[in-house]
Protein backbone atom coordinates (compact mmCIF):
# COMPACT_ATOMS: atom_id res chain seq x y z
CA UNK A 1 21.03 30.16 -21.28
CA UNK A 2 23.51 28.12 -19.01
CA UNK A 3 22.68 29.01 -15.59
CA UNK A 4 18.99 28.43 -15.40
CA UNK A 5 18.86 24.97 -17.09
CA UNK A 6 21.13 23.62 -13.88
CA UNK A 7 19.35 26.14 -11.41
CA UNK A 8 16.14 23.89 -12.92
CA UNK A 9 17.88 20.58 -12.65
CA UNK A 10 18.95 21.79 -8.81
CA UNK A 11 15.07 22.60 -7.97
CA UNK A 12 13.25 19.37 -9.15
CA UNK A 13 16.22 17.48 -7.49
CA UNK A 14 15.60 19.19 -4.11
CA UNK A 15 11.38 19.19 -4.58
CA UNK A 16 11.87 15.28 -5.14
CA UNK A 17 13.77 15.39 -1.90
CA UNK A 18 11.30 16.94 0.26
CA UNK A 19 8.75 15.33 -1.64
CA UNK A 20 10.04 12.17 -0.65
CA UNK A 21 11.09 12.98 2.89
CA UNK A 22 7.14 14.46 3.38
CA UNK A 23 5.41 10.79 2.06
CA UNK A 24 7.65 9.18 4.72
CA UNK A 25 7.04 11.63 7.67
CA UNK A 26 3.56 10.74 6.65
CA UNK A 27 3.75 7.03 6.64
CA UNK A 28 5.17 7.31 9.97
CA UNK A 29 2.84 9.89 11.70
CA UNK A 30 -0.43 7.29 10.20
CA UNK A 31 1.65 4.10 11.03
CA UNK A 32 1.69 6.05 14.99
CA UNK A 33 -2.00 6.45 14.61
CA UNK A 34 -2.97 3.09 13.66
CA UNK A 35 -0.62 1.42 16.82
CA UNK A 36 -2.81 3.81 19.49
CA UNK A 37 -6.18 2.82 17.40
CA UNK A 38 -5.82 -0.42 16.16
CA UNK A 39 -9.82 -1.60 16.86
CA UNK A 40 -10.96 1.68 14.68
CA UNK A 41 -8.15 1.29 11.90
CA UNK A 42 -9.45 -2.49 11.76
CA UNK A 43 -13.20 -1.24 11.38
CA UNK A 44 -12.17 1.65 8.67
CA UNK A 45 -10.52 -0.96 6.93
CA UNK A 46 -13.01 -3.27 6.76
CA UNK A 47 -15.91 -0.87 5.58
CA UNK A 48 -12.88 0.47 2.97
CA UNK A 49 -12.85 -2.97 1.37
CA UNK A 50 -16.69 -3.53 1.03
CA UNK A 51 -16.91 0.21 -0.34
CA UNK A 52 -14.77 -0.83 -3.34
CA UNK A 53 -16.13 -3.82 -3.70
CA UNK A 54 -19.48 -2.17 -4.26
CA UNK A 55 -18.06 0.61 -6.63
CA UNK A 56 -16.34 -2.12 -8.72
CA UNK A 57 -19.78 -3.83 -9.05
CA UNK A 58 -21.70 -0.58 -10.09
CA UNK A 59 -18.80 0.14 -12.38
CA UNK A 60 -19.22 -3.11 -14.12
CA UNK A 61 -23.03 -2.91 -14.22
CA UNK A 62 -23.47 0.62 -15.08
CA UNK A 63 -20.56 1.65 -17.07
CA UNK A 64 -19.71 -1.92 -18.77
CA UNK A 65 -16.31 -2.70 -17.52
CA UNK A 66 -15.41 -6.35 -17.80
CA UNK A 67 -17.05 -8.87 -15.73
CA UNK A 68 -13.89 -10.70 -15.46
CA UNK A 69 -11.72 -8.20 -14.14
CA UNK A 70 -13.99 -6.93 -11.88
CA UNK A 71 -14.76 -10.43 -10.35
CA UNK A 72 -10.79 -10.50 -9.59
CA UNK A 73 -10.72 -7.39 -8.05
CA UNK A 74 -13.46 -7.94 -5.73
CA UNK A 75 -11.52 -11.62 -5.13
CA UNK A 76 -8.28 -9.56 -4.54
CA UNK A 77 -9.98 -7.18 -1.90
CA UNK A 78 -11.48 -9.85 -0.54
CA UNK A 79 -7.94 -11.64 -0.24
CA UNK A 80 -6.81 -8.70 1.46
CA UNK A 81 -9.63 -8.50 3.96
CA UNK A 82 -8.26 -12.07 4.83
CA UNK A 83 -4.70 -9.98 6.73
CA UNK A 84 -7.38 -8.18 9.26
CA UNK A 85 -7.90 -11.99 10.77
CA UNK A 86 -5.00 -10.76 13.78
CA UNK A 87 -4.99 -7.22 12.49
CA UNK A 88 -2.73 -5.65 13.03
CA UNK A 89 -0.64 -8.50 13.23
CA UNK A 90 0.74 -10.48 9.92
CA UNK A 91 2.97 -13.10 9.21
CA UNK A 92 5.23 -12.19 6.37
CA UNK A 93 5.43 -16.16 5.36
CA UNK A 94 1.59 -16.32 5.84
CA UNK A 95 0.51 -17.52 2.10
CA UNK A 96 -2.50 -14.93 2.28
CA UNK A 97 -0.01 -12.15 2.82
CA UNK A 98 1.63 -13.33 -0.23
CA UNK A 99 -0.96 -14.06 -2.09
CA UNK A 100 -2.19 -10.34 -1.41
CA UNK A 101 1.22 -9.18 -2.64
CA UNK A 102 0.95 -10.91 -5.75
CA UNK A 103 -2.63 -9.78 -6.28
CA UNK A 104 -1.54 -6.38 -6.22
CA UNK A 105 1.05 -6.72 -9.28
CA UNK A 106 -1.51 -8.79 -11.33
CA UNK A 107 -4.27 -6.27 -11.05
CA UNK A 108 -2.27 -2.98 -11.88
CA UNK A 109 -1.09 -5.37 -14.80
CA UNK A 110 -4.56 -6.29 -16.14
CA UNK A 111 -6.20 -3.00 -15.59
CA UNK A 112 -3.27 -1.68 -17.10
CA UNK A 113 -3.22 -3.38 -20.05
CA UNK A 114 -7.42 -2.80 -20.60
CA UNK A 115 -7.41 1.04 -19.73
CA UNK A 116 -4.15 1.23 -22.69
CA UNK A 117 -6.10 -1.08 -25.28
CA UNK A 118 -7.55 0.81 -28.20
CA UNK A 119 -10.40 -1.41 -28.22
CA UNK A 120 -11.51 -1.15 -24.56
CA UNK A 121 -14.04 1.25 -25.03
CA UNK A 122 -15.34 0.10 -28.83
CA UNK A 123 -18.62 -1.62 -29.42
CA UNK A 124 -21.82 -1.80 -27.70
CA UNK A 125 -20.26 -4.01 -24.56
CA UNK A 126 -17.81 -1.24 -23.38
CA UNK A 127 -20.26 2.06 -23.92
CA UNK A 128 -19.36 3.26 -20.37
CA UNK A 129 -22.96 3.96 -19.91
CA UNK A 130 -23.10 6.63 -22.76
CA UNK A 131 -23.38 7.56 -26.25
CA UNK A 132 -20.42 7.61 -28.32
CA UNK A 133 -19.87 9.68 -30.50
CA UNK A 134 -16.69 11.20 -32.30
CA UNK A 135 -15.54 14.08 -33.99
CA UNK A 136 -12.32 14.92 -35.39
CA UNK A 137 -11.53 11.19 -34.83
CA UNK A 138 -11.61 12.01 -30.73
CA UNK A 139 -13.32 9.31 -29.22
CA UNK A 140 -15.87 11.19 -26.28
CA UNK A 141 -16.43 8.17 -24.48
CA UNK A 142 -12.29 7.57 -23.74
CA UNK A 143 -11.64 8.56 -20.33
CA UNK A 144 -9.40 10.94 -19.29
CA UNK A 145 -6.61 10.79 -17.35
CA UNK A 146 -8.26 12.09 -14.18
CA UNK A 147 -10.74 9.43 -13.98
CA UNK A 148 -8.14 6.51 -15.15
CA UNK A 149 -5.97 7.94 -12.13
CA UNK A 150 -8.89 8.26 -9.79
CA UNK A 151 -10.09 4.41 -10.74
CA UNK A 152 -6.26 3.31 -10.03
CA UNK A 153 -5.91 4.95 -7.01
CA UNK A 154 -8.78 4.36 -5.42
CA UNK A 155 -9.97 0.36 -6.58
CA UNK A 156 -6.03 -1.02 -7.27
CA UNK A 157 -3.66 0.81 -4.70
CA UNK A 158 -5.88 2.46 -1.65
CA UNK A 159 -6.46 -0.54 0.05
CA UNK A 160 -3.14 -1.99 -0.43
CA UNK A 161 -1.25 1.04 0.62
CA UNK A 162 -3.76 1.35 3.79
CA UNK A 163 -2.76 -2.20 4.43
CA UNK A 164 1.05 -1.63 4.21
CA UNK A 165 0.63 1.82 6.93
CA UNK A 166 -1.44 -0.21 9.25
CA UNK A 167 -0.29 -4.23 9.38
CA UNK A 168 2.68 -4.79 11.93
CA UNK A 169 5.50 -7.72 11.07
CA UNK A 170 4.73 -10.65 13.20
CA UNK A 171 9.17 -10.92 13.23
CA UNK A 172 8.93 -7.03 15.10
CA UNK A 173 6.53 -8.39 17.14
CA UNK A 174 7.62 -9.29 21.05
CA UNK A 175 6.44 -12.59 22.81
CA UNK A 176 3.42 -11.80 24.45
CA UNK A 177 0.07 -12.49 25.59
CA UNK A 178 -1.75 -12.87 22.51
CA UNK A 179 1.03 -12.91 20.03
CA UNK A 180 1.55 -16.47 19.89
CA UNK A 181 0.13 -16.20 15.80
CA UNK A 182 3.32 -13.28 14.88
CA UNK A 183 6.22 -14.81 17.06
CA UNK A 184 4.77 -18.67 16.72
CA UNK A 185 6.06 -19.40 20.78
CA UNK A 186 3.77 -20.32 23.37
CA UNK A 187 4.23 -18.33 26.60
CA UNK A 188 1.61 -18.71 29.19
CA UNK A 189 0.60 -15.79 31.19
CA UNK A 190 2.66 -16.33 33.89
CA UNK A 191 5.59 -15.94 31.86
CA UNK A 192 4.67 -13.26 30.42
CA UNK A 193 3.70 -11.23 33.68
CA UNK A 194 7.04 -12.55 35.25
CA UNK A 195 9.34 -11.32 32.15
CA UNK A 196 7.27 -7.77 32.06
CA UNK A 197 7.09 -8.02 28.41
CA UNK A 198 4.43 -5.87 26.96
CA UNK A 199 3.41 -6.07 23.51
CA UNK A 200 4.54 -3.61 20.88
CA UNK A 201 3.72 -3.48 17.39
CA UNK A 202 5.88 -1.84 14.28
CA UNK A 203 4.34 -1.13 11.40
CA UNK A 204 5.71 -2.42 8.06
CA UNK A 205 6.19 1.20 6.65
CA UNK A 206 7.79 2.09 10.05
CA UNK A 207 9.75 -0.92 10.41
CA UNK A 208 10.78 -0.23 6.02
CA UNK A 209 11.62 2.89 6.56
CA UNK A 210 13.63 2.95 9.49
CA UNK A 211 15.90 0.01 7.57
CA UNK A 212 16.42 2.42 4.59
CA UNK A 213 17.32 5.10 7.19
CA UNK A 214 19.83 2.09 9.50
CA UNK A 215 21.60 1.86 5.77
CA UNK A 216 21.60 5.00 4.57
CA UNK A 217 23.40 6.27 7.88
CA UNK A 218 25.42 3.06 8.15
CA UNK A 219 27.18 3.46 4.57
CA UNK A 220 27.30 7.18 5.45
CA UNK A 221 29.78 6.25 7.83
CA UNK A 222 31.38 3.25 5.79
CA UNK A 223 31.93 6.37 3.47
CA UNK A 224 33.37 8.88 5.65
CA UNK A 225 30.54 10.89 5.07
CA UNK A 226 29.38 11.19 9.26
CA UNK A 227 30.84 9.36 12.05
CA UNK A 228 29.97 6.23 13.19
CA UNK A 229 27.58 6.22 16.45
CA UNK A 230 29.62 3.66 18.40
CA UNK A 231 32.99 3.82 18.13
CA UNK A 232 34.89 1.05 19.55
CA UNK A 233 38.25 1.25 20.72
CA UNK A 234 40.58 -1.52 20.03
């Protein structure tokens, strides 16, 4: 066979495609939600965080997972409950919103590392809860990939990901009553009511996304691929 090998190659490239273009349509239609309700984002966010924080705990009580990763993850989500301070404003210098970043690395690292180790799930301290027991060398008490996904997605990457839909860039941010902490100038009111400026937020996956989009149509046009949209005439 020749022609159905490419006509495969041709169908995962264009389902990556729309896969792709269907995660960002989706970024921006929650990032649009969380700008009109920013007080009930806030509040779904906050209850998120102590949600996981309580599974984490029952995880490591009932089903033996480490003490000392679980004690960082509930220090990372509380790191990250630290943003919602001006929510949905953030400072991208702000050494919280750094910190968070770097908390987010370190615990898909560690977790990682323990779900892949041979030995995670050996010996009376890591019995998940249950009896092992083996047969045919399979280890019963491994999990599968369904629940090592779920635990992943749902303690290591939920809240981060809600977190990168909802916060706005303080540098997107214009100067405005109330977003002295984003823009760091002081206006007083009459300033502000005198310029007219209102305050509008963009999200960090909007504000991402519509930079990959800028480039991808500006080198477009570097390329000769579509024309430029202003043309000027020397």
């Amino acid at each position: 066979m020749y022609i159905l090998p490419l006509l495969g190659y041709l169908g995962l490239a264009l389902g990556f495609s729309f896969l792709t273009l269907s995660i960002a349509s989706g970024l921006y239609y929650l990032s649009e939600l969380v700008e009109e309700h920013s007080v009930l984002s806030a509040k779904v966010l906050r209850r998120l965080i102590y949600a996981i924080i309580l599974i984490q705990f029952l995880l490591a009580a009932f089903d033996q997972f480490p003490w000392h990763l679980t004690a960082l993850g509930i220090i990372s989500h509380i790191c990250y409950m630290s943003n919602l301070r001006h929510f949905p404003i953030v400072k991208l210098s702000d050494p919280l919103f750094i910190l968070s970043c770097g908390l987010v690395l370190v615990n898909h690292w560690v977790w990682f590392r323990w779900f892949s180790s041979p030995n995670a799930f050996s010996g009376p301290a890591s019995r998940m809860g249950r009896d092992r027991y083996s047969y045919s060398g399979y280890n019963y008490n491994q999990p599968n990939f369904t629940e090592i996904a779920s635990y992943f997605g749902i303690c290591v990457w939920l809240v981060p990901f809600a977190l990168f839909v909802s916060l706005s860039a303080g540098e997107n941010v214009l100067p405005s009553m109330g977003s002295e902490y984003a823009t760091g100038q002081h206006m007083n009111s009459s300033q502000n009511i005198r310029k007219g400026h209102k305050r509008r937020n963009t999200g960090i996956a909007k504000a991402t996304i519509g930079g990959v989009q800028q480039w991808v149509g500006e080198t477009a046009a570097v390329m000769g691929l579509r024309k430029a949209d202003n043309v000027k005439n020397v």
